[in-house]
Protein backbone atom coordinates (compact mmCIF):
# COMPACT_ATOMS: atom_id res chain seq x y z
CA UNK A 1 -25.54 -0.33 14.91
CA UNK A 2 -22.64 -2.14 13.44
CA UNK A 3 -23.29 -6.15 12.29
CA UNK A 4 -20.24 -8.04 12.30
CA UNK A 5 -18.60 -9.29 9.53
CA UNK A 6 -20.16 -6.25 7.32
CA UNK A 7 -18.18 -4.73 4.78
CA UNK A 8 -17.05 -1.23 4.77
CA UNK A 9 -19.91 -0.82 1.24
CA UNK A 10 -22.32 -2.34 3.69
CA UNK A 11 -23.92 1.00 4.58
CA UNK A 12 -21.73 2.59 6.91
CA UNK A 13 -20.01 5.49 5.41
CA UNK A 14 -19.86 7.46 8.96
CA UNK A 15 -17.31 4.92 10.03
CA UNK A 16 -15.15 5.95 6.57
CA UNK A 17 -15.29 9.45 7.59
CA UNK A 18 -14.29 8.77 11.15
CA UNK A 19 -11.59 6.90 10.91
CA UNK A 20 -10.15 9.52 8.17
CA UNK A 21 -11.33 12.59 10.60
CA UNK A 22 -13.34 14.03 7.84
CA UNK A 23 -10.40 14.19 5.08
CA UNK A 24 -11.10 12.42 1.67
CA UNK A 25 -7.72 13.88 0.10
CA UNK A 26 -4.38 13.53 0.45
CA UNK A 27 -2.76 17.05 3.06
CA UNK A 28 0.83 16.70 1.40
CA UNK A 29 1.97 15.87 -2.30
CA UNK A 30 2.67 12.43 -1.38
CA UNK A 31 1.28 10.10 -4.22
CA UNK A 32 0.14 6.70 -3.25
CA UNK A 33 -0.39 4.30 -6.21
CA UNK A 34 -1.52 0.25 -6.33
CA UNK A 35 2.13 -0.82 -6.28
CA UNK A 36 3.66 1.23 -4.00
CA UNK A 37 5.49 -0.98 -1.24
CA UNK A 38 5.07 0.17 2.56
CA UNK A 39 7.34 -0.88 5.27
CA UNK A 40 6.62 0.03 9.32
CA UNK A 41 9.72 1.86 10.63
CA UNK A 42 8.08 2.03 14.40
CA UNK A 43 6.10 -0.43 16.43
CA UNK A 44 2.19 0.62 17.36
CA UNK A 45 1.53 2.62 20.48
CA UNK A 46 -1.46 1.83 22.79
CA UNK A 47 -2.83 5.51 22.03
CA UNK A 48 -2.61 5.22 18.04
CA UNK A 49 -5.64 5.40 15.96
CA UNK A 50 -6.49 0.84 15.86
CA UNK A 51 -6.22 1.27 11.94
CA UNK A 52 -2.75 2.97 12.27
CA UNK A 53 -1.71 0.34 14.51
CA UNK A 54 -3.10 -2.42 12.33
CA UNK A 55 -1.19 -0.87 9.35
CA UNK A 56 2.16 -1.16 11.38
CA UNK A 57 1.69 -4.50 12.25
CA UNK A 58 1.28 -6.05 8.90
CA UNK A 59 3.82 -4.09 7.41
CA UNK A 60 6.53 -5.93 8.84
CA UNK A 61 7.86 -6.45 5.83
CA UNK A 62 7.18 -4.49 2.46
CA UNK A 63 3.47 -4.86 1.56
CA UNK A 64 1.87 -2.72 -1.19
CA UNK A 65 -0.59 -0.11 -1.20
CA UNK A 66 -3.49 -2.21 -2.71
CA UNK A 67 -2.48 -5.48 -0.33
CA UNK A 68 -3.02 -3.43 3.05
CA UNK A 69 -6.57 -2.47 1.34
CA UNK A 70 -7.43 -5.63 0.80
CA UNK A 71 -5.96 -7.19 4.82
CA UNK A 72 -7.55 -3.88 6.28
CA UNK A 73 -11.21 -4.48 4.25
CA UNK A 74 -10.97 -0.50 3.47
CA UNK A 75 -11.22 1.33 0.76
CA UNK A 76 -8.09 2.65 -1.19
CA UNK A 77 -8.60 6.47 -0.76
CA UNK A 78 -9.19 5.44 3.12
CA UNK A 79 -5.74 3.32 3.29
CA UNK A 80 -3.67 6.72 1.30
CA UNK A 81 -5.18 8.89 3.95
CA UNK A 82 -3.74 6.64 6.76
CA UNK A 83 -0.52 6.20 5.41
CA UNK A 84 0.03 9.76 4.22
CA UNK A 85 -0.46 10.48 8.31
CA UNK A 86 1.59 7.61 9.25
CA UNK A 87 4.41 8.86 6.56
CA UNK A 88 4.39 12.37 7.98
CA UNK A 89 5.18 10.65 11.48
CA UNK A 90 8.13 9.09 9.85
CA UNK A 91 6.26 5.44 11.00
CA UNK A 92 6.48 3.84 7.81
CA UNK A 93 8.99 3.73 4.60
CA UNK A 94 7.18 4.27 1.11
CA UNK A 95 9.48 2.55 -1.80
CA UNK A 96 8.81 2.53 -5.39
CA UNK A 97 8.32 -0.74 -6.87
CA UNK A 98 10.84 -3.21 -7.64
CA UNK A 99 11.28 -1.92 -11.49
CA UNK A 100 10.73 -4.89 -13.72
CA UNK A 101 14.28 -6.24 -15.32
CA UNK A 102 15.55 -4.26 -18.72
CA UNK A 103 15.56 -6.61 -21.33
CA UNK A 104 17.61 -6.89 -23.69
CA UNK A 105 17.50 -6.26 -27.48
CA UNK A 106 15.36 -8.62 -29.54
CA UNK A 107 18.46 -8.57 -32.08
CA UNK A 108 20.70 -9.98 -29.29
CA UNK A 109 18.48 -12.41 -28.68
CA UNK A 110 18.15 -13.64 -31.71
CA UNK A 111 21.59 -13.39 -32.53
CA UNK A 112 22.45 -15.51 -29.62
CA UNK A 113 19.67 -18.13 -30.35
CA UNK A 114 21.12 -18.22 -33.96
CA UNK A 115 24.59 -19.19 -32.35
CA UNK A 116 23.33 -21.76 -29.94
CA UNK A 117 21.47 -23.65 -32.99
CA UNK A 118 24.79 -23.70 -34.44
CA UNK A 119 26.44 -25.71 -32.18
C-alpha cells in the first residue's frame, strides 16, 4: 500500500516499472542529457498516462531534463523514458542548451584593458 508523501526510493519499485510499462531503456536513438530543455507542443488529454500529462503541463515553457525530475519526484532514467514516448508523439520539442557565449581571446582582452588604463 502506498503512504503519502513517500518517495519514489521509498520501496516501491513496481510503481517505476509501471509507469514505464516495463522499459528501463530508451526504444529510439534519442539521447536525453541533464541540460537538455523540453518544451510541450500539445495540451494533455484526459486518456494520457497522469505522468505524461503532468510533463505537458509544466513544460509550458522550456524546462530541462533534470528540472522535470526533480517537479515530477522521479528518477532520471524514468523521466527519458516518458519523454522519449512523448517525443515520438510529436507532444513536446527537445532543444539543445543555450551554448554558453564564445569568448573572446585573452590577448584582446588584455590588449583592450591595456588601452583603457591609458586613457
Amino acid at each position: 500500500m502506498s503512504t503519502p508523501g513517500r518517495g519514489w526510493d521509498d520501496g516501491e519499485p513496481e510503481r517505476l516499472y509501471v509507469i514505464t510499462r516495463g522499459r528501463s531503456g530508451l526504444a529510439e536513438q534519442t539521447v536525453f542529457d541533464l541540460v537538455t530543455l523540453i518544451v510541450a507542443r500539445a495540451e494533455p488529454t484526459p486518456a494520457m498516462q497522469p505522468e505524461h500529462a503532468a510533463i505537458l503541463r509544466i513544460c509550458g515553457s522550456p524546462l530541462s531534463v533534470a528540472e522535470i525530475s526533480a517537479y515530477l519526484r522521479l528518477p532520471m532514467s524514468v523521466v527519458t523514458v516518458l519523454l522519449a514516448d512523448l517525443l515520438a508523439e510529436e507532444r513536446i520539442e527537445a532543444r539543445a542548451p543555450v551554448p554558453p557565449a564564445i569568448l573572446p581571446e585573452r590577448a584582446l582582452l588584455e590588449a583592450v584593458m591595456h588601452g583603457l588604463q591609458r586613457l
